[in-house]
C-alpha atoms as a PDB file:
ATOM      1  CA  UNK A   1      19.652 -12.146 -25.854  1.00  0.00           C
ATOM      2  CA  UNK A   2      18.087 -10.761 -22.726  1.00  0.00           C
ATOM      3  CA  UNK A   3      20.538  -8.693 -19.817  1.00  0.00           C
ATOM      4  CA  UNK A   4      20.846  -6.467 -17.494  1.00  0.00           C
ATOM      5  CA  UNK A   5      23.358  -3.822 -16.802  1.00  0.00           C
ATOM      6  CA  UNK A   6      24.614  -3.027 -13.293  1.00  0.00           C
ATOM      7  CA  UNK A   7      26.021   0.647 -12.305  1.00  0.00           C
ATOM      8  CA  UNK A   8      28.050   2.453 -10.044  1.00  0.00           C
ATOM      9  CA  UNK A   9      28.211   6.286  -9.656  1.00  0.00           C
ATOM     10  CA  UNK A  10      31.578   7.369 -10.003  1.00  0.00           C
ATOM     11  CA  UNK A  11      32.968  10.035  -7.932  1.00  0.00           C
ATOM     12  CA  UNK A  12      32.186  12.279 -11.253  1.00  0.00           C
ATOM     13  CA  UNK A  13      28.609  11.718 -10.906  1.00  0.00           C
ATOM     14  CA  UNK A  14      28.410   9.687 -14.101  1.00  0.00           C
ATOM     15  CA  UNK A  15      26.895   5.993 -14.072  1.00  0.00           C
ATOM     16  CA  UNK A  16      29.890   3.312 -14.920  1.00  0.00           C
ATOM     17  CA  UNK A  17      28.293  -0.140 -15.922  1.00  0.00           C
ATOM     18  CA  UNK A  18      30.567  -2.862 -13.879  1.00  0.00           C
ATOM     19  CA  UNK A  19      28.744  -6.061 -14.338  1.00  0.00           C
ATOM     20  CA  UNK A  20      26.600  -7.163 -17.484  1.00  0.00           C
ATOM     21  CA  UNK A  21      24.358 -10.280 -16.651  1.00  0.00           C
ATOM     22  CA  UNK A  22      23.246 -12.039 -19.437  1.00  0.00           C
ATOM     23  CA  UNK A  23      21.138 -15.274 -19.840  1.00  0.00           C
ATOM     24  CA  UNK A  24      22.631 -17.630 -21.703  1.00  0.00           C
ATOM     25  CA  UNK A  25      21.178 -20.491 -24.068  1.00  0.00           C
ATOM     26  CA  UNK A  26      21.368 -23.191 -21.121  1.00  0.00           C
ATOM     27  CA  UNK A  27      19.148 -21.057 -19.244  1.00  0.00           C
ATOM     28  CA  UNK A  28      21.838 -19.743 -16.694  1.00  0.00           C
ATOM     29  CA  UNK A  29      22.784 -16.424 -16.205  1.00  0.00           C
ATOM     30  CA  UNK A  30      26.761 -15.268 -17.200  1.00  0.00           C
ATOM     31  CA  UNK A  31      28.042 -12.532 -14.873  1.00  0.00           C
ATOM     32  CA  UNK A  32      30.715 -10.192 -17.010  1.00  0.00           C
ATOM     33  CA  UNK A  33      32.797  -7.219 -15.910  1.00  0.00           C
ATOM     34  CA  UNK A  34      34.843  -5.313 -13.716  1.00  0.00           C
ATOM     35  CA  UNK A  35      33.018  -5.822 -10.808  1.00  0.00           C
ATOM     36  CA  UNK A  36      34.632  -8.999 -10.470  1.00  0.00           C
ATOM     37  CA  UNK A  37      34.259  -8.837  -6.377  1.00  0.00           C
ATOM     38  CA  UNK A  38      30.330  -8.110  -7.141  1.00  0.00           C
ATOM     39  CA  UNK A  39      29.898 -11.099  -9.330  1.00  0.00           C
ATOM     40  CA  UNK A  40      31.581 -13.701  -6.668  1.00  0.00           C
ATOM     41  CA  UNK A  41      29.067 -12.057  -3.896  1.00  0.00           C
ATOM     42  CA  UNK A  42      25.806 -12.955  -6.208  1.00  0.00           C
ATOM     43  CA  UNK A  43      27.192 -16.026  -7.081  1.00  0.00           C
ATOM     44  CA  UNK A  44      28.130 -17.268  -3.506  1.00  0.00           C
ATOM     45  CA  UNK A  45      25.233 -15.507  -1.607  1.00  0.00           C
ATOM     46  CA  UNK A  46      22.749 -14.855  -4.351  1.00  0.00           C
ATOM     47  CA  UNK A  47      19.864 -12.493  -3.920  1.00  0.00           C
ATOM     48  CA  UNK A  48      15.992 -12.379  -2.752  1.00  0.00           C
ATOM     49  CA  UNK A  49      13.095 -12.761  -5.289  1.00  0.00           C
ATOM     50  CA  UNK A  50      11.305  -9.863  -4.965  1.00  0.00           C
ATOM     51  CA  UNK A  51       8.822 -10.786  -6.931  1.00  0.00           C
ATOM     52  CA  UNK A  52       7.646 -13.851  -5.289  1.00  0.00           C
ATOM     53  CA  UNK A  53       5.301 -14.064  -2.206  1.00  0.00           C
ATOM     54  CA  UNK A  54       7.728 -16.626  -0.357  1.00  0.00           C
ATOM     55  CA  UNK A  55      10.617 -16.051   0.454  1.00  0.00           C
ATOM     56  CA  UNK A  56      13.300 -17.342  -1.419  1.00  0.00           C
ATOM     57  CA  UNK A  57      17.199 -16.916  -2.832  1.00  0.00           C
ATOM     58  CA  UNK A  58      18.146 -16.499  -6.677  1.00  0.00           C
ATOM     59  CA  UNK A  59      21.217 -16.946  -7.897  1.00  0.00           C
ATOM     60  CA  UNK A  60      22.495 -16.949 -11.890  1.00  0.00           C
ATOM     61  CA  UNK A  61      21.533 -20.809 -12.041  1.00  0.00           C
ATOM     62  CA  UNK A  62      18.598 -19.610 -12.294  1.00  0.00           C
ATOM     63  CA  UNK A  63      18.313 -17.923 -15.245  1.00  0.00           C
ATOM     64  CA  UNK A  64      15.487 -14.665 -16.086  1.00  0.00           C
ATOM     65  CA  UNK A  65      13.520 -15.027 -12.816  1.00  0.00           C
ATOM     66  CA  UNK A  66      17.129 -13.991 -11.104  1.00  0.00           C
ATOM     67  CA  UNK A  67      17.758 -10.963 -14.032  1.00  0.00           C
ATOM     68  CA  UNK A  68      14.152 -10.379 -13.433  1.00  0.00           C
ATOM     69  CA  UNK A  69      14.680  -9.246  -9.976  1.00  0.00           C
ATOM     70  CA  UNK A  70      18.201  -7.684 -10.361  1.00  0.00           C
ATOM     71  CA  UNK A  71      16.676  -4.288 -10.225  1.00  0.00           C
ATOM     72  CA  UNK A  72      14.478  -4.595  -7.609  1.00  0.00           C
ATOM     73  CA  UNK A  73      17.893  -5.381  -5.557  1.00  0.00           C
ATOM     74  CA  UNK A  74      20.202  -2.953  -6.876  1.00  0.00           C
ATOM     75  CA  UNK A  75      18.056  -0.030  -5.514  1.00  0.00           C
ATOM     76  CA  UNK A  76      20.541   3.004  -4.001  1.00  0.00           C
ATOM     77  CA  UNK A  77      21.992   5.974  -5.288  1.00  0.00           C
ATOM     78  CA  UNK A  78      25.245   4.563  -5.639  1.00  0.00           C
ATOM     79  CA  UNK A  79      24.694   1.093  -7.281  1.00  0.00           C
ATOM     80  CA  UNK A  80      21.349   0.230  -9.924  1.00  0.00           C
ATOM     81  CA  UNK A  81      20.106  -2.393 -11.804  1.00  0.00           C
ATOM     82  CA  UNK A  82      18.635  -2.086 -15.219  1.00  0.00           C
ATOM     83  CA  UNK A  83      15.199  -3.863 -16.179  1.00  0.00           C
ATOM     84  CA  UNK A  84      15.901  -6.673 -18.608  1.00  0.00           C
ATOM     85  CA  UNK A  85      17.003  -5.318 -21.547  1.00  0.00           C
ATOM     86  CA  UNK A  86      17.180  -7.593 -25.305  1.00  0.00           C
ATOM     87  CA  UNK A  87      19.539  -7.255 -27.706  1.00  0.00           C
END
């Protein structure tokens, strides 16, 4: 199964995984974790694919090309992405 982990730095310094994005057999992508408020915002507004010369919005309907670019959106200090990761 193919994922990605999202963090947040705590106020301890340490990296707290909120949201685990898996792909699913239908192709989708299933959005689990605390970061409940994080999963409605990449559901509802999705985000940009990176690695595609036009422009153009992923969301978890789409399935690896949106895990794909999950790290290339989660980018600060505060909040990162994982690259795909397979269990």
């Amino acid at each position: 199964m193919k994922y990605v982990e999202i963090y947040k730095l705590e106020n301890d310094g340490e990296q707290k995984v909120v949201l685990v994005c898996f792909l699913r057999d239908d192709g989708t992508v299933k959005l689990k974790g605390s970061g409940e408020q994080l999963a409605k915002n990449l559901e509802e507004a999705g985000i940009k694919n990176y690695l595609s010369k036009t422009p153009e919005t992923l969301f978890p309907k789409d399935g690896l090309p949106f895990l794909q670019n999950l790290s290339h959106y989660f980018t600060s200090g505060y909040m990162n992405a994982s690259e795909v990761k397979e269990k």
